[in-house]
Each structure stands twice: as structure tokens, then as C-alpha cells.
C-alpha atoms as a PDB file:
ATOM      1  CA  UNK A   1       0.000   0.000   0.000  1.00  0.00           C
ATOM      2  CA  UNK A   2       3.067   2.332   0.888  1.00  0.00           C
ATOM      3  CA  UNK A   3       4.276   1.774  -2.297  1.00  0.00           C
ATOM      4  CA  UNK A   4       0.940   2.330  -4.420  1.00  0.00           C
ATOM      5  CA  UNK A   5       1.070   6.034  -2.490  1.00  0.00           C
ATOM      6  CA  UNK A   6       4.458   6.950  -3.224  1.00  0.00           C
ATOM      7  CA  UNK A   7       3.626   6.277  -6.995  1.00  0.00           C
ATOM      8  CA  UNK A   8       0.223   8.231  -6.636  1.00  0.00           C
ATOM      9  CA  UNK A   9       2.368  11.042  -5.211  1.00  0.00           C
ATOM     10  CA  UNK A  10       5.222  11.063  -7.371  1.00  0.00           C
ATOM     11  CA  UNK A  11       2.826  10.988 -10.411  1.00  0.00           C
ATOM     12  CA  UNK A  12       1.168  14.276  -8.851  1.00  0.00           C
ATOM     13  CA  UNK A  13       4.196  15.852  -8.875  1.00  0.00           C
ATOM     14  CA  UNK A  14       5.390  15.234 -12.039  1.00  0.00           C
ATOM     15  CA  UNK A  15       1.809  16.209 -13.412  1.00  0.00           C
ATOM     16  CA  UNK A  16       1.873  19.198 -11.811  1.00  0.00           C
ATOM     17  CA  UNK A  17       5.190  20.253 -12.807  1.00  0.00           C
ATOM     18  CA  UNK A  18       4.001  20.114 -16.519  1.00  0.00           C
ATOM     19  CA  UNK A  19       0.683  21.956 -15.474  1.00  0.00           C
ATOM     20  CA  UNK A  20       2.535  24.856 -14.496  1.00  0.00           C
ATOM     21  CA  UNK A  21       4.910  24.975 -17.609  1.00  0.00           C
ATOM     22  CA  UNK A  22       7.906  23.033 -16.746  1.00  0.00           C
ATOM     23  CA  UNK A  23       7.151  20.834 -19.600  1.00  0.00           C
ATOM     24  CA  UNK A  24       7.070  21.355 -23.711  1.00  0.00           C
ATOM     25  CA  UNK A  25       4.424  20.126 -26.297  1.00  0.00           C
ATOM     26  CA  UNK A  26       5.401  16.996 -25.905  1.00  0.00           C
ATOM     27  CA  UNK A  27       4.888  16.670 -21.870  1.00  0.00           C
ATOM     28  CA  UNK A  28       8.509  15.708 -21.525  1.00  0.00           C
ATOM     29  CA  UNK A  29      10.349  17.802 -19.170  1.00  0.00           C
ATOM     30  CA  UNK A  30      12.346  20.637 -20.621  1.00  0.00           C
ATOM     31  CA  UNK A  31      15.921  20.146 -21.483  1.00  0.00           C
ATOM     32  CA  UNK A  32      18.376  22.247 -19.895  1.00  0.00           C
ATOM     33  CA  UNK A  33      19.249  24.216 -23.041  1.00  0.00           C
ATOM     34  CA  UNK A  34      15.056  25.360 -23.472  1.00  0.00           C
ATOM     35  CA  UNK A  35      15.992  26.315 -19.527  1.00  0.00           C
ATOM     36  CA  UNK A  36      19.037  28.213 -20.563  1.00  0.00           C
ATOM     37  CA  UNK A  37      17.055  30.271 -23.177  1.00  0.00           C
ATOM     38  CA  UNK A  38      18.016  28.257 -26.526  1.00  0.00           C
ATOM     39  CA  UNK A  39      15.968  28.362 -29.957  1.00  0.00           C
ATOM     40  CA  UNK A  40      15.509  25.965 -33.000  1.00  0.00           C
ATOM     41  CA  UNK A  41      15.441  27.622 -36.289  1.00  0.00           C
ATOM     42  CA  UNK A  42      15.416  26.146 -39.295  1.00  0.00           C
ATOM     43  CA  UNK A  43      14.955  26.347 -43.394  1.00  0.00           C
ATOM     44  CA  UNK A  44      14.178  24.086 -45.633  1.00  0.00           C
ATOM     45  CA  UNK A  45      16.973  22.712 -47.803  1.00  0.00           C
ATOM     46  CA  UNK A  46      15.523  22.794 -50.828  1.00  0.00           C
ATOM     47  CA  UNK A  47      15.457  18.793 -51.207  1.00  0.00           C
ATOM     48  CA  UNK A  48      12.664  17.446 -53.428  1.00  0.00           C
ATOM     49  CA  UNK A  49      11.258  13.870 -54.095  1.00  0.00           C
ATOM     50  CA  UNK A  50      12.545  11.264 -56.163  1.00  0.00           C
ATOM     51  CA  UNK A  51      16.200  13.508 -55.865  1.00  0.00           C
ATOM     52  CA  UNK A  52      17.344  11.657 -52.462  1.00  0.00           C
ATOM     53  CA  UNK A  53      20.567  13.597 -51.118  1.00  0.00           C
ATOM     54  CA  UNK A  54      20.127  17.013 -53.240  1.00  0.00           C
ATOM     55  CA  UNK A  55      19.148  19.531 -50.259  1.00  0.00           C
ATOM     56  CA  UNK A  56      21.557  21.845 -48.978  1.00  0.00           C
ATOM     57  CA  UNK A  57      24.182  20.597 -46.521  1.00  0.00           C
ATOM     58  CA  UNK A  58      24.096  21.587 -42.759  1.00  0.00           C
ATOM     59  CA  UNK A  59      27.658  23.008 -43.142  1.00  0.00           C
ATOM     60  CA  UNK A  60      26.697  25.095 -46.114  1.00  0.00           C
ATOM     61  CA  UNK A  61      23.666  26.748 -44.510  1.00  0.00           C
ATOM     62  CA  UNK A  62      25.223  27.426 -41.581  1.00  0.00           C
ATOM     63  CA  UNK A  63      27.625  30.040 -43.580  1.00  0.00           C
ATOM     64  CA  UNK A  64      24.089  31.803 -43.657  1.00  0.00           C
ATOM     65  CA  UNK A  65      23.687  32.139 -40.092  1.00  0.00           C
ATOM     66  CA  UNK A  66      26.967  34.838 -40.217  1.00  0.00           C
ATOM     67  CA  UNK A  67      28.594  35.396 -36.687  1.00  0.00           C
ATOM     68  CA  UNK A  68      25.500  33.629 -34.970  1.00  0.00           C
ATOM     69  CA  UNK A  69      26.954  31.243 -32.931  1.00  0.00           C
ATOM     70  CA  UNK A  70      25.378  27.643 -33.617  1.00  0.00           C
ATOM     71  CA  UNK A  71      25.025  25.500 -30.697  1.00  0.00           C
ATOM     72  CA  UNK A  72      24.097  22.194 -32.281  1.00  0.00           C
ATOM     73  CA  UNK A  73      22.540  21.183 -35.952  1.00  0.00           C
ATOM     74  CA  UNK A  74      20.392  18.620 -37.224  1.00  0.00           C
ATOM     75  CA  UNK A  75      18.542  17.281 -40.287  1.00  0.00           C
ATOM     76  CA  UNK A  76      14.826  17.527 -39.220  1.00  0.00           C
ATOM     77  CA  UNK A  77      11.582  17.203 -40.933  1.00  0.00           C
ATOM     78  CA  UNK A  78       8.739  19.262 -40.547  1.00  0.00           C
ATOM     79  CA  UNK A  79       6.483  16.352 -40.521  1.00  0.00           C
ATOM     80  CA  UNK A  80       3.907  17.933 -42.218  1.00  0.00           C
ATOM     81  CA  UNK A  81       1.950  15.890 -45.184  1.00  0.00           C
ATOM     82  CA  UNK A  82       2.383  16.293 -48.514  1.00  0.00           C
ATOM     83  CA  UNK A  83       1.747  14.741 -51.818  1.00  0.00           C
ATOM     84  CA  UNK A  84       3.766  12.119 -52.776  1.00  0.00           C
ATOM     85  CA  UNK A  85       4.963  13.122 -56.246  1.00  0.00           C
ATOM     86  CA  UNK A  86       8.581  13.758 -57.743  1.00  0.00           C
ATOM     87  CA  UNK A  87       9.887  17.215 -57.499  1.00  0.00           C
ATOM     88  CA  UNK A  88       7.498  18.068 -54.321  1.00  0.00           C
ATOM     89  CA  UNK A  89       9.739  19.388 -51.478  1.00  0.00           C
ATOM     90  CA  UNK A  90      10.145  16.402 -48.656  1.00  0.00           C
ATOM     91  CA  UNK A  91       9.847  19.024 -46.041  1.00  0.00           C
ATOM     92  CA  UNK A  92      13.440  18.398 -44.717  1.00  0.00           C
ATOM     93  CA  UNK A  93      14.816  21.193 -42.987  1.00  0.00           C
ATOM     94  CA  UNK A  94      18.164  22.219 -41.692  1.00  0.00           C
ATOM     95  CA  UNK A  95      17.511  23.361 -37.882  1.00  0.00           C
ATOM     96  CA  UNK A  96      20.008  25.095 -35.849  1.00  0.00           C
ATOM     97  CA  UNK A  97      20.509  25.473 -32.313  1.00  0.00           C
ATOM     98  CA  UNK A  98      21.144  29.292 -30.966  1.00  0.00           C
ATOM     99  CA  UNK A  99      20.511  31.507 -28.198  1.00  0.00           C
ATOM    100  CA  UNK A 100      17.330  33.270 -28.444  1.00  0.00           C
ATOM    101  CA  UNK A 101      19.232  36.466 -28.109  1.00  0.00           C
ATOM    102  CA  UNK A 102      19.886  35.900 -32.048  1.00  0.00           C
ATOM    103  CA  UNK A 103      16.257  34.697 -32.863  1.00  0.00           C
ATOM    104  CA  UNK A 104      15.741  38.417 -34.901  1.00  0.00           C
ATOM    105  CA  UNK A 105      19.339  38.156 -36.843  1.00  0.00           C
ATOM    106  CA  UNK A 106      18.608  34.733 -37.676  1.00  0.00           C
ATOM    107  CA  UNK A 107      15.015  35.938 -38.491  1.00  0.00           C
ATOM    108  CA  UNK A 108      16.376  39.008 -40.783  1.00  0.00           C
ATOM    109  CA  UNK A 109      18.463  36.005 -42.717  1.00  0.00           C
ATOM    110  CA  UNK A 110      15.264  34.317 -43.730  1.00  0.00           C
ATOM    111  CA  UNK A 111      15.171  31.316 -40.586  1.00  0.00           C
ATOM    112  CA  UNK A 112      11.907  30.955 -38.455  1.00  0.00           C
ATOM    113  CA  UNK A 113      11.360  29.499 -35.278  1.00  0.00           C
ATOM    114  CA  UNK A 114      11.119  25.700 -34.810  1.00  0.00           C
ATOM    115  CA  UNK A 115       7.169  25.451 -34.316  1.00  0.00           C
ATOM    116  CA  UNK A 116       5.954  22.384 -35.091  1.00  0.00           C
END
């Protein structure tokens, strides 16, 4: 029974923690770069069906972001459907890590704000 309650109460905790904003979209709780003010941005690399491996490489795209300084990069896709047809876009994006200080520059350079 002491055991059933310490779940119960551990489970409140946690549930309350996300209640009150401690958590993101997902309910998992927030990393400690989210805590430490950090922002994905992205843009799509240009990458369309049936052309596997044409999209814009991290590296190069990066040269976009100026003196911005990158904290991590990744291949990410939007996840958002589309038709299934060559030369659609595949909705792969190039996202970059940065502080949200730099949200505007990177803004101003044509990136926008990790959202979905």
C-alpha cells in the first residue's frame, strides 16, 4: 500500500510540474538548453522527391547564419503531409541550435522558429 502512495504522489508531482509549464508540447520535461534560453530555427533545404541527397548541406547553410553562434545542428523534418509526387519538397529542414538572443538576426536572414 506504501508503495501504491508513493507512486500516486510522485505521479502528482510530475503532473503538476508540466501543469505549471515546466514541460514542452510533448509533456517531456524541458531540457536544460530550453531552460538556458536556446531556440531551434530552421529552413528548408531545398530537397525534393525522387532527388534523395540534393538539399543543402548543414555546413553550407550554416555560412548563412553569419557570426551567430550555432550550438548544435540537425537534419529535421517538418512532418507535415504532402503529396507524394517527384519534385514536391520532402519538407526536410536544416535546424540550428542558438541563443534566443539571435532569434531576430537569424530571423532578418530568412530562418523561423522551430514550431511544429
Amino acid at each position: 500500500m506504501f508503495v501504491l502512495k508513493k507512486f500516486y504522489f510522485i505521479f502528482i508531482l510530475l503532473f503538476i510540474g508540466c501543469v505549471s509549464g515546466h514541460c514542452n508540447k510533448d509533456g517531456k520535461p524541458q531540457t536544460m538548453d530550453e531552460k538556458s534560453q536556446k531556440v531551434l530555427v530552421y529552413k528548408y533545404d531545398g530537397s525534393k522527391q525522387c532527388e534523395e541527397g540534393k538539399g543543402v548541406d548543414l555546413d553550407v547553410m550554416a555560412k548563412e547564419l553569419g557570426s551567430i553562434k550555432i550550438y548544435g545542428s540537425e537534419k529535421k523534418n517538418d512532418g507535415q503531409i504532402r503529396v507524394q509526387v517527384c519534385g514536391a519538397l520532402t519538407g526536410m529542414t536544416n535546424a540550428y541550435k542558438i541563443s534566443m538572443a539571435d532569434l531576430e538576426k537569424a530571423e532578418v536572414l530568412g530562418f523561423k522558429k522551430w514550431d511544429f
